[in-house]
C-alpha atoms as a PDB file:
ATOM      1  CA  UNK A   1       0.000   0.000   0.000  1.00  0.00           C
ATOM      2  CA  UNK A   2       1.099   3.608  -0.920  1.00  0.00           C
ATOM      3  CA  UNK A   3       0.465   5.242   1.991  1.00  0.00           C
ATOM      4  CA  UNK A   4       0.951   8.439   0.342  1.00  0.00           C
ATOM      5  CA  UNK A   5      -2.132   8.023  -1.811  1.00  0.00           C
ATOM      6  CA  UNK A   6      -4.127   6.284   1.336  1.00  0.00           C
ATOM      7  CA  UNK A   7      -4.302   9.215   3.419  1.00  0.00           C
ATOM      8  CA  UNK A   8      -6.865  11.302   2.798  1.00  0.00           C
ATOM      9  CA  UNK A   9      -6.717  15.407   2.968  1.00  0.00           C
ATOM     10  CA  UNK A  10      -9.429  15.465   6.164  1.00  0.00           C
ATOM     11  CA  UNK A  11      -7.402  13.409   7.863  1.00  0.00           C
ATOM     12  CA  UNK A  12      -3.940  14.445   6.917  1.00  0.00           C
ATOM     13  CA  UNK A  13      -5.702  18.078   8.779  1.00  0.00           C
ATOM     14  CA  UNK A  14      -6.927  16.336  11.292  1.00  0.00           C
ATOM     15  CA  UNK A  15      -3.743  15.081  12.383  1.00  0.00           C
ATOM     16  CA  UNK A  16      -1.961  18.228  12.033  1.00  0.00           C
ATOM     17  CA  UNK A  17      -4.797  19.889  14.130  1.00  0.00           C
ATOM     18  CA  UNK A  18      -4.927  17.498  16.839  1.00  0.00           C
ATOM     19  CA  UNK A  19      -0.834  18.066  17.298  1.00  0.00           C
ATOM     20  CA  UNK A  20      -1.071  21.404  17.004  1.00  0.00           C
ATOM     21  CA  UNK A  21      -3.830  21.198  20.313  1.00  0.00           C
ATOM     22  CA  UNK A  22      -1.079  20.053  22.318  1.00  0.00           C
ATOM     23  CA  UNK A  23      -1.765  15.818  21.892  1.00  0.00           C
ATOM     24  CA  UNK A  24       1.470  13.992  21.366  1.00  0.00           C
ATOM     25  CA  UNK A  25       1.935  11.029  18.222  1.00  0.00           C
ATOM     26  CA  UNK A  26       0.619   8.306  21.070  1.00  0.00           C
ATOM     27  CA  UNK A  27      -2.342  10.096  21.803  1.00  0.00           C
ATOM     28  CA  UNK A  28      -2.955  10.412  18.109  1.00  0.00           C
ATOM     29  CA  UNK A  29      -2.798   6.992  17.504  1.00  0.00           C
ATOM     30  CA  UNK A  30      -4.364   5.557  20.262  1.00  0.00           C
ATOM     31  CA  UNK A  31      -7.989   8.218  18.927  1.00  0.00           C
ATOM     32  CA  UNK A  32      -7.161   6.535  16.040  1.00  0.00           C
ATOM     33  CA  UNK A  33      -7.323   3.279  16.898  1.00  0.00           C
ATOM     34  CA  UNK A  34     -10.260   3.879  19.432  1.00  0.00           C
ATOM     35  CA  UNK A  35     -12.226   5.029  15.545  1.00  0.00           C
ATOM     36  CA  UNK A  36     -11.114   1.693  14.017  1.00  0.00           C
ATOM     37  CA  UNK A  37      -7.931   2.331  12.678  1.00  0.00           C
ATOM     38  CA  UNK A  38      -5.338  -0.667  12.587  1.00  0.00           C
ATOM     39  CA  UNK A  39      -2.346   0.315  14.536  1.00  0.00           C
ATOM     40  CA  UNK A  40       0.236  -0.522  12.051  1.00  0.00           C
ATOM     41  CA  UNK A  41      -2.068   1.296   9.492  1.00  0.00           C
ATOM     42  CA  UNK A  42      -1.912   4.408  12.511  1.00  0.00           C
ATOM     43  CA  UNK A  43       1.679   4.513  12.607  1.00  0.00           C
ATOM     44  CA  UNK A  44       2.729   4.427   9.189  1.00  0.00           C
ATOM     45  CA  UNK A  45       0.222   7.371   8.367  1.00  0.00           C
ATOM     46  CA  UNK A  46       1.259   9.499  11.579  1.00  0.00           C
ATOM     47  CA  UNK A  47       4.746   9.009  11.019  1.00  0.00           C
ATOM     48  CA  UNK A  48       4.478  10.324   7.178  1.00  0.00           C
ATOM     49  CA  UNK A  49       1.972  13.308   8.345  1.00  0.00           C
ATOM     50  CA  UNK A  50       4.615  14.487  11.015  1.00  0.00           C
ATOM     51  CA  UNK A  51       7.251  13.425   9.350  1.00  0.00           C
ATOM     52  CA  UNK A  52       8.869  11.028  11.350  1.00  0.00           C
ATOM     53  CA  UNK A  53      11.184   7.746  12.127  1.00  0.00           C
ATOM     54  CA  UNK A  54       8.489   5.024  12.548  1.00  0.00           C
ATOM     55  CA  UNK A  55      11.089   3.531  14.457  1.00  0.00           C
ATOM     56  CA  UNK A  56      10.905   6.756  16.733  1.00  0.00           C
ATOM     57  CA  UNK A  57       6.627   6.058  17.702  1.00  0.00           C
ATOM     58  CA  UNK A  58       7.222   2.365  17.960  1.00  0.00           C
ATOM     59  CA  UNK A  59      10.213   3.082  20.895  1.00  0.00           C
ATOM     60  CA  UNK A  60       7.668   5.589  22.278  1.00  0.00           C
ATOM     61  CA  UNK A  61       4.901   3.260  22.368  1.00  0.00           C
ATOM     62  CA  UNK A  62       6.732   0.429  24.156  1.00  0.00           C
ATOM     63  CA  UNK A  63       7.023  -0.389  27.275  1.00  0.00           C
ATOM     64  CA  UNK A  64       8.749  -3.490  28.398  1.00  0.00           C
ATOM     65  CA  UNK A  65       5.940  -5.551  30.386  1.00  0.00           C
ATOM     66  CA  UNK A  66       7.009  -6.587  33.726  1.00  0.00           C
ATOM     67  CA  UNK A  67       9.210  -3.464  34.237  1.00  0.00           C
ATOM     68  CA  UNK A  68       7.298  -0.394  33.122  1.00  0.00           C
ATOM     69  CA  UNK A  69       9.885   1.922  34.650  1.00  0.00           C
ATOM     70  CA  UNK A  70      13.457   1.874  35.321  1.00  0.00           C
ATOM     71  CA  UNK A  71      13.418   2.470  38.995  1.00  0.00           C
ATOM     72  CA  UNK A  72      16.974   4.891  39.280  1.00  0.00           C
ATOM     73  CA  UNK A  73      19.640   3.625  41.424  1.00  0.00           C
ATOM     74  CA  UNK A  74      21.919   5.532  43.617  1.00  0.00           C
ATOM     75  CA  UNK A  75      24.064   7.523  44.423  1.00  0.00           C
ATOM     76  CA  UNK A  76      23.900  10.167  41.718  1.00  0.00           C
ATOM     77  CA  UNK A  77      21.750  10.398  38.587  1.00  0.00           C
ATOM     78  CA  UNK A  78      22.148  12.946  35.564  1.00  0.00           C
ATOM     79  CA  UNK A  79      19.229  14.442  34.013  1.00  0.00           C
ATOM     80  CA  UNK A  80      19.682  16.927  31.129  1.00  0.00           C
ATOM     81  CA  UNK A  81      21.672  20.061  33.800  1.00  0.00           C
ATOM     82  CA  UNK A  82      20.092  18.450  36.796  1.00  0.00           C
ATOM     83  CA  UNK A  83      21.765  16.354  39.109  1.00  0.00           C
ATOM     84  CA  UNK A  84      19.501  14.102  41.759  1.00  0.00           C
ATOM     85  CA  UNK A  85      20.799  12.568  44.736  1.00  0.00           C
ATOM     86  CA  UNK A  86      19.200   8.980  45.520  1.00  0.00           C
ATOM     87  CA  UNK A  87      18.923   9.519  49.244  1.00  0.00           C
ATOM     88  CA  UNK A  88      16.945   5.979  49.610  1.00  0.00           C
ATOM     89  CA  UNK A  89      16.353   2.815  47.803  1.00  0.00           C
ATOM     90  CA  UNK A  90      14.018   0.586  49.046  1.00  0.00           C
ATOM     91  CA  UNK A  91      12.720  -2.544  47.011  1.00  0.00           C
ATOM     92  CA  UNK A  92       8.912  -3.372  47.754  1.00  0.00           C
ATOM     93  CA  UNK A  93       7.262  -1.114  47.642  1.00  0.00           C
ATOM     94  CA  UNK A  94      10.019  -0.619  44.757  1.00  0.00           C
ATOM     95  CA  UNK A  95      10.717   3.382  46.194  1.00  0.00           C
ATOM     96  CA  UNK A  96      13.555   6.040  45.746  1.00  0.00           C
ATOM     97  CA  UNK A  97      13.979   9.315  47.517  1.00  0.00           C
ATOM     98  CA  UNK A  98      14.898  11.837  45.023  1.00  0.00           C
ATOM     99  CA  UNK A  99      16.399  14.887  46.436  1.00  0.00           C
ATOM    100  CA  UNK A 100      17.137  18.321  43.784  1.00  0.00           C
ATOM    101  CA  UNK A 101      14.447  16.610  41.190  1.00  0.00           C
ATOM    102  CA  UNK A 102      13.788  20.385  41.612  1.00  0.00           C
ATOM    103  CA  UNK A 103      15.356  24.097  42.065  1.00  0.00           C
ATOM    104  CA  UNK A 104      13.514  26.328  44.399  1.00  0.00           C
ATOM    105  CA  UNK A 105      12.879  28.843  41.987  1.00  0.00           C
ATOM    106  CA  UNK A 106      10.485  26.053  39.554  1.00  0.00           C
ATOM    107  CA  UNK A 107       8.838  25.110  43.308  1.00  0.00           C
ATOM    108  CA  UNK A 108       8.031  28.956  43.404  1.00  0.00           C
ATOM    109  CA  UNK A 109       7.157  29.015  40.101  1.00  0.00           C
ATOM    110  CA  UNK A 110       4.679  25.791  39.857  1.00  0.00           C
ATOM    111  CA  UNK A 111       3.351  27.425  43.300  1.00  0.00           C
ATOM    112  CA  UNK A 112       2.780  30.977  41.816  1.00  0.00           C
ATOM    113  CA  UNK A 113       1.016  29.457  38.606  1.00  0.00           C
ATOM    114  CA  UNK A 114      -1.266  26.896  40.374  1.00  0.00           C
ATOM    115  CA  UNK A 115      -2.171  29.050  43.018  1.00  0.00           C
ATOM    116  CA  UNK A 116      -5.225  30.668  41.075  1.00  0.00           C
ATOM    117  CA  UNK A 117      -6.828  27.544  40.005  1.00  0.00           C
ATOM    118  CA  UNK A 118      -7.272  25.813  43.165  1.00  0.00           C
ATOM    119  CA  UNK A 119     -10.415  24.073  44.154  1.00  0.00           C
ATOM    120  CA  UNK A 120     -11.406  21.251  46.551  1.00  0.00           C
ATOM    121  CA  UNK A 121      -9.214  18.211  45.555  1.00  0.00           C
ATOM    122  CA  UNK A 122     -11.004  15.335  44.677  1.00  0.00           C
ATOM    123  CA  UNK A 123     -10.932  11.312  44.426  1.00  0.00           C
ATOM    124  CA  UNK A 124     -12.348   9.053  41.724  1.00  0.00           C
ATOM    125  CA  UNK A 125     -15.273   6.785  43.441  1.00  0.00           C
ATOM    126  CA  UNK A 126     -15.666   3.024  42.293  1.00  0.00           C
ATOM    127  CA  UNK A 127     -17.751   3.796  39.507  1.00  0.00           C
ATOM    128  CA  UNK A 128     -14.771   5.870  38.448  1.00  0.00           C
ATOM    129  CA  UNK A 129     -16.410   9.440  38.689  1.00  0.00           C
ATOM    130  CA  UNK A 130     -14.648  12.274  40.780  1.00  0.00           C
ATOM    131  CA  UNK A 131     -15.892  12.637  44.144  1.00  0.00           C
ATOM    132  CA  UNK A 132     -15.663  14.679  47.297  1.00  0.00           C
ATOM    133  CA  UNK A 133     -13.748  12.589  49.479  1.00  0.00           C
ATOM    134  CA  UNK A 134     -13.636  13.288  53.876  1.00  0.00           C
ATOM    135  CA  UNK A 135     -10.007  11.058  53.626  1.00  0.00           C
ATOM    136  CA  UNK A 136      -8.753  13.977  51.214  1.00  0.00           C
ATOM    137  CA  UNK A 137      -8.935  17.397  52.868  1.00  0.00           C
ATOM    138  CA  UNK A 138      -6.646  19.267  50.219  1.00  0.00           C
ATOM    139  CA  UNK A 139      -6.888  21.710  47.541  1.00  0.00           C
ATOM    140  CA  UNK A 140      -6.024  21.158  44.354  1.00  0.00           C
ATOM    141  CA  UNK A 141      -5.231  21.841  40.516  1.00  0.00           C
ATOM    142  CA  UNK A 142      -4.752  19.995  37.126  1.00  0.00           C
ATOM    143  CA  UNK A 143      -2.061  21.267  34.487  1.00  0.00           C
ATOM    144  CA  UNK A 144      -2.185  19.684  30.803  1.00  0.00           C
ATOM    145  CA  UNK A 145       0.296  17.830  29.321  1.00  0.00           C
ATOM    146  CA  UNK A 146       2.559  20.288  28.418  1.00  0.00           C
ATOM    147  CA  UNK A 147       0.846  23.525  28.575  1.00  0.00           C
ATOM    148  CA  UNK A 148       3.282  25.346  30.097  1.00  0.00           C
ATOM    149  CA  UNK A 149       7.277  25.833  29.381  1.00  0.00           C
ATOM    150  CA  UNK A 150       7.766  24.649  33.283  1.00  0.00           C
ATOM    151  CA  UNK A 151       5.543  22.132  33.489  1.00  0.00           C
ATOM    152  CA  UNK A 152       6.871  20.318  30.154  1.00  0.00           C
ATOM    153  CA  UNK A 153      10.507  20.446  31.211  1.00  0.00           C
ATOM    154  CA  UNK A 154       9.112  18.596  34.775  1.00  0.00           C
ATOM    155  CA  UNK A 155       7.885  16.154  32.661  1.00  0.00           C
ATOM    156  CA  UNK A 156      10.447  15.570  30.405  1.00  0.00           C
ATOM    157  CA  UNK A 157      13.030  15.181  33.024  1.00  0.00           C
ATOM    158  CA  UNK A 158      10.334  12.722  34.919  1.00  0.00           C
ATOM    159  CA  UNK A 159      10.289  10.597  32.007  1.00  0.00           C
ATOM    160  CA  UNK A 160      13.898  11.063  30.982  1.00  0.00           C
ATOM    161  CA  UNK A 161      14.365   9.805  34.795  1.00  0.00           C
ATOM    162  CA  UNK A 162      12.290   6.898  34.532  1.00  0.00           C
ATOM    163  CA  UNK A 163      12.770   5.497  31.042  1.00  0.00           C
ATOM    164  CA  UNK A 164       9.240   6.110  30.112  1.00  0.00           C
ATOM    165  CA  UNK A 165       7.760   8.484  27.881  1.00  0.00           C
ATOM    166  CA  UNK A 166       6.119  11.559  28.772  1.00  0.00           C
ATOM    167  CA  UNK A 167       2.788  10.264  27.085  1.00  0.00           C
ATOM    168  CA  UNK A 168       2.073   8.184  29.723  1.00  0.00           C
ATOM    169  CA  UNK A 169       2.144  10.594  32.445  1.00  0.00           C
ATOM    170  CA  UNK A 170      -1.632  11.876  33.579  1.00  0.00           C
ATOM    171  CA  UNK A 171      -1.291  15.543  34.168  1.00  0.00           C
ATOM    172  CA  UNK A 172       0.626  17.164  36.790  1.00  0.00           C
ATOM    173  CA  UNK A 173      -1.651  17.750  39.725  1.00  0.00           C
ATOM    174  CA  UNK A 174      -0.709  20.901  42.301  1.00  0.00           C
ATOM    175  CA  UNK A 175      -2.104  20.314  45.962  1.00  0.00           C
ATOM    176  CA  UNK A 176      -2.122  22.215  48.946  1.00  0.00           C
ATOM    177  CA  UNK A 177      -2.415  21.835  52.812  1.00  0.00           C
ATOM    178  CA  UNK A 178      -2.807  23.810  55.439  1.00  0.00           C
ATOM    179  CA  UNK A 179      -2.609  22.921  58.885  1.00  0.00           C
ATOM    180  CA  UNK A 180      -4.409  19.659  60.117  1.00  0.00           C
ATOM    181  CA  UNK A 181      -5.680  18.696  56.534  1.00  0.00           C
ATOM    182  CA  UNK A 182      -4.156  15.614  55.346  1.00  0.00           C
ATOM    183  CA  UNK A 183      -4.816  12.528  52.783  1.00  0.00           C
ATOM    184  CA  UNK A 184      -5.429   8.994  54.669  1.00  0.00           C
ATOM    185  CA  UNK A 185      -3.824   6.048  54.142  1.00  0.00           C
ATOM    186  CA  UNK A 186      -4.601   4.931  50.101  1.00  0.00           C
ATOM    187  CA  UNK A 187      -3.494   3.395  46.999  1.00  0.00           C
ATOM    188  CA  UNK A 188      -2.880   4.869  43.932  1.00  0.00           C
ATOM    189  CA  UNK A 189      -3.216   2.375  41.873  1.00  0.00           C
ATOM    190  CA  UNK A 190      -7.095   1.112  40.701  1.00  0.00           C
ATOM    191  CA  UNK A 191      -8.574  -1.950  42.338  1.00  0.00           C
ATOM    192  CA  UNK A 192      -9.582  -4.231  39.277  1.00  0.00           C
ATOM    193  CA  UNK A 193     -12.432  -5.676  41.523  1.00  0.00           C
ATOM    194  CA  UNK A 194     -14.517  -1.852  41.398  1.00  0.00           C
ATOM    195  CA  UNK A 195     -17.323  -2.088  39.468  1.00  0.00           C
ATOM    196  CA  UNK A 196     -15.643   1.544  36.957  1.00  0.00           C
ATOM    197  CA  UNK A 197     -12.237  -0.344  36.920  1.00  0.00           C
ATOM    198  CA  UNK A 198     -12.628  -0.400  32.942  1.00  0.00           C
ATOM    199  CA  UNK A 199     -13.691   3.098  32.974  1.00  0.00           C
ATOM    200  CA  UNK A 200     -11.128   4.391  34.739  1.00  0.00           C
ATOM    201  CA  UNK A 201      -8.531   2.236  32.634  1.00  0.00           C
ATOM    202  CA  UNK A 202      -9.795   2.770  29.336  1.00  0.00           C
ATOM    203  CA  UNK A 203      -8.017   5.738  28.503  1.00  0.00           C
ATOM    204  CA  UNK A 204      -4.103   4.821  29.109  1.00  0.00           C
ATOM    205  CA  UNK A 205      -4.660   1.414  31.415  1.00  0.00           C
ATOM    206  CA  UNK A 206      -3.580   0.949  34.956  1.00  0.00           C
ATOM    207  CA  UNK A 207      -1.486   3.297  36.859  1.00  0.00           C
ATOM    208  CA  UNK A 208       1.876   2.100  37.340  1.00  0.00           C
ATOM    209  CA  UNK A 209       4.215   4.242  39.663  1.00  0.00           C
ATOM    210  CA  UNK A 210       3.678   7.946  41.472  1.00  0.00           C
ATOM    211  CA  UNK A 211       5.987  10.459  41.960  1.00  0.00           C
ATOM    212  CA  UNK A 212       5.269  12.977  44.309  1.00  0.00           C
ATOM    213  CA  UNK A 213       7.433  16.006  44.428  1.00  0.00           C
ATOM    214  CA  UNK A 214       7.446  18.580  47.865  1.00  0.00           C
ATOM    215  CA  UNK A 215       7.777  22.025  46.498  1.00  0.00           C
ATOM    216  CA  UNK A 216       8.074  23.497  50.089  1.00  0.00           C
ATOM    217  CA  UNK A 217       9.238  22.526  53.532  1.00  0.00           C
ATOM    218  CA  UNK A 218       6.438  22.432  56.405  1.00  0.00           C
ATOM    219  CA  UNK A 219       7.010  23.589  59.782  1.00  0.00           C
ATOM    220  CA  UNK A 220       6.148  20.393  60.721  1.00  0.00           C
ATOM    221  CA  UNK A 221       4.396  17.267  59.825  1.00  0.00           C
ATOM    222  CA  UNK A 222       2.680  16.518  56.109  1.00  0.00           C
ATOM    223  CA  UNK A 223       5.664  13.901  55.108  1.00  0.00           C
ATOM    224  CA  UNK A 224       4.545  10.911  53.291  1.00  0.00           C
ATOM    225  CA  UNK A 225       3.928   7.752  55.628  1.00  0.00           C
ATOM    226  CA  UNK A 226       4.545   4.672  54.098  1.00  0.00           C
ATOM    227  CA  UNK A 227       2.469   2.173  57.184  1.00  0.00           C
ATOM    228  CA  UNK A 228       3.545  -1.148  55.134  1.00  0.00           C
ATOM    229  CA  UNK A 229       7.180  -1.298  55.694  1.00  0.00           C
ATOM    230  CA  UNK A 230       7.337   1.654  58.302  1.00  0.00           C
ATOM    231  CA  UNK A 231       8.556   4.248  56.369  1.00  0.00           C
ATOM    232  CA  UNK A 232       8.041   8.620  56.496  1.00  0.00           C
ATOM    233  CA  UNK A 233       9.181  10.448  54.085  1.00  0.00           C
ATOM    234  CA  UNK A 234       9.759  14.101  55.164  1.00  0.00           C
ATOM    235  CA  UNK A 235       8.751  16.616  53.218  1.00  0.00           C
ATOM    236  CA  UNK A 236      12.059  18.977  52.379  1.00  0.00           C
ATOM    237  CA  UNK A 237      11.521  21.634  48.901  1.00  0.00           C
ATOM    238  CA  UNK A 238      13.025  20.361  45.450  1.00  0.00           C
ATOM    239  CA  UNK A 239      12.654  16.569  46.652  1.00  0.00           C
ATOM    240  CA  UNK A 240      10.502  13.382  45.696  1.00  0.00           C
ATOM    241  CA  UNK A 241       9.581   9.922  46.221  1.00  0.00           C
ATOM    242  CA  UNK A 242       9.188   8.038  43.814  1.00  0.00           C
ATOM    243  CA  UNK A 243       7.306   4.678  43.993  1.00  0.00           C
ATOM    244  CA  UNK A 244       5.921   1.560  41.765  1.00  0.00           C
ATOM    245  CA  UNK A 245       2.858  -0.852  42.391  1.00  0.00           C
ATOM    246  CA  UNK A 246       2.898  -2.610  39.207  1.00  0.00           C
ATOM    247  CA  UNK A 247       0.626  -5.118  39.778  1.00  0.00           C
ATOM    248  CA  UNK A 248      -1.117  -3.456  42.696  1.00  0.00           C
ATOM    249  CA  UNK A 249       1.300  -4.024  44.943  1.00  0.00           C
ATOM    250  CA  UNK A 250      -0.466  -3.652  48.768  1.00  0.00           C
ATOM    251  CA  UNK A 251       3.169  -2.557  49.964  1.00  0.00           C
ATOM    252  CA  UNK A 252       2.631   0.921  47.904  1.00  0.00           C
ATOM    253  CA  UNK A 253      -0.325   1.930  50.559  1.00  0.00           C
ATOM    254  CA  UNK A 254       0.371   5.550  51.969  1.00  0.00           C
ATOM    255  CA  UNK A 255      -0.627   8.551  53.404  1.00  0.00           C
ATOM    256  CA  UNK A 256      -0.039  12.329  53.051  1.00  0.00           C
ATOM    257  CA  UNK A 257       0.269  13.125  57.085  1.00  0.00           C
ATOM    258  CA  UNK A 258      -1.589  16.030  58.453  1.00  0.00           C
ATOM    259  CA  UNK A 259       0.351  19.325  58.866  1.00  0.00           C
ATOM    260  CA  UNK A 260       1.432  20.129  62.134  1.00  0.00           C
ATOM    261  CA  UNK A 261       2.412  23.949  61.631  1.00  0.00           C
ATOM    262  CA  UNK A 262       2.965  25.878  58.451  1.00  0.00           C
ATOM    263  CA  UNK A 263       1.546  24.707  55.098  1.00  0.00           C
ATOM    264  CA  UNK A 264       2.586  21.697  52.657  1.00  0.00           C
ATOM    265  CA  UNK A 265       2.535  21.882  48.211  1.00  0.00           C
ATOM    266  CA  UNK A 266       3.410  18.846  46.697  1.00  0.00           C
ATOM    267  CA  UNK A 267       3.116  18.251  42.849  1.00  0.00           C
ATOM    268  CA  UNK A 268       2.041  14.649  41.667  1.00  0.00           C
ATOM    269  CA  UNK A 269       2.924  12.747  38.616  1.00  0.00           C
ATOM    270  CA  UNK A 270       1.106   9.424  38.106  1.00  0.00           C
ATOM    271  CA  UNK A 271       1.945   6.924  35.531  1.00  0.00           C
ATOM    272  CA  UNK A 272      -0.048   4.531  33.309  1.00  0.00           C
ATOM    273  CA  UNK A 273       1.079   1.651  31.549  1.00  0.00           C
ATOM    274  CA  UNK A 274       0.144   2.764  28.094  1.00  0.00           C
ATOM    275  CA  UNK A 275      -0.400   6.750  26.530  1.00  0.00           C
ATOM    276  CA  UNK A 276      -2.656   8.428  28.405  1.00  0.00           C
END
């Protein structure tokens, strides 16, 4: 087949359009394949419209099953002009503390651009609709993939990090606490027994590893308390932790702890197994 001749002009726009929105080649072709297109089909016709390597979507696309991110080991890891100390490995949950995945001045400046948008954050219920949740007492924010300069260079160093590409990051959430709020011991990760589990999953699969990233230091208290193994966390500015639960591991269970004095922002960064 000639895919030159195969593709027509609406779509060829469509394409185009749909990348020019912000949506990266995966989330092109996985609309296209969710309207009946066959995925080698999908590739070949992306690639020629954007003009690019088919070998470049198909490395973009996988992701080795069984290890959906490369968990980074210690002591020192090199991200484009960032350097990030491994403070602690552990090995179930599979869990790193990342300290300088950020500068102070990006903390300001994710604080200073979230801080207009914030509204009660919320939890998805077993049906998979958002809900108002008494275990999560927070306030909260969504960015897009990419819509900002900042927020696309977080990402790209996340994935960059973790060997998996940025299209399989949900967006970067912004939360808040003040004094005695808190979020209660939970998993991330989506209980296939629910009765919404394919709901929530249809749109980039199961969520596969978190990274949450402290953008200030609390007076005290709001760390993250891992109960399983025994493990807090403490919330210091321009660190992470960074944990998997491929699987649903019951290891990964943990809770934002209540601020004691002062106020906590964390940004989030949740993963999916395939282009969300």
């Amino acid at each position: 087949m000639n895919n030159r001749t195969a593709i027509s002009p609406e779509l060829r726009e469509w394409i185009l359009a749909t990348t020019r929105a912000g949506h990266g080649p995966q989330d092109v072709l996985e609309l296209m394949r969710a309207h009946g297109y066959e995925p080698r089909q999908s590739r070949a016709i992306v690639a020629e419209v954007l003009q690019l390597q088919l070998a470049a979507l198909d490395a973009d696309a996988a992701v080795p099953a069984g290890r959906r991110t490369k968990h980074p080991e210690g002591p020192l890891a090199t991200v484009g002009d960032r350097e990030i100390r491994v403070a602690l490995s552990m090995n179930r949950p599979a869990l790193r503390v990342l300290d300088g995945l950020l500068s102070g001045e990006e903390c300001d400046e994710l604080i200073a651009l979230a801080q207009p948008r914030m509204a009660r954050a919320l939890t998805v219920d077993a049906a998979g609709k958002q809900q108002v949740d008494h275990r999560r007492t927070s306030v909260g924010m969504f960015f897009k993939l990419g819509e900002l300069p900042l927020v696309a260079r977080l990402e790209q160093r996340i994935a960059e990090l973790l060997d998996i590409p940025v299209s399989h990051g949900e967006g970067l959430q912004i939360l808040h606490y003040l004094p005695g709020q808190e979020y209660q011991p939970h998993y991330d990760w989506f209980d296939p027994d629910q009765p919404g589990y394919a709901t929530i999953t249809a749109r980039g699969g199961q969520r596969i590893a978190s990274v949450v990233m402290y953008l200030n230091t609390p007076e005290a208290g709001g760390g993250t308390a891992f109960p399983e193994v025994g493990l807090t966390v403490s919330a210091l500015r321009g660190s992470a932790v960074y944990f998997a639960y491929e699987g649903g591991d019951a290891s990964s269970l943990h809770a934002g702890l209540p601020v004691q004095r002062g106020e906590k922002w964390i940004a989030t960064k949740w993963l999916r197994e395939r282009p969300y």
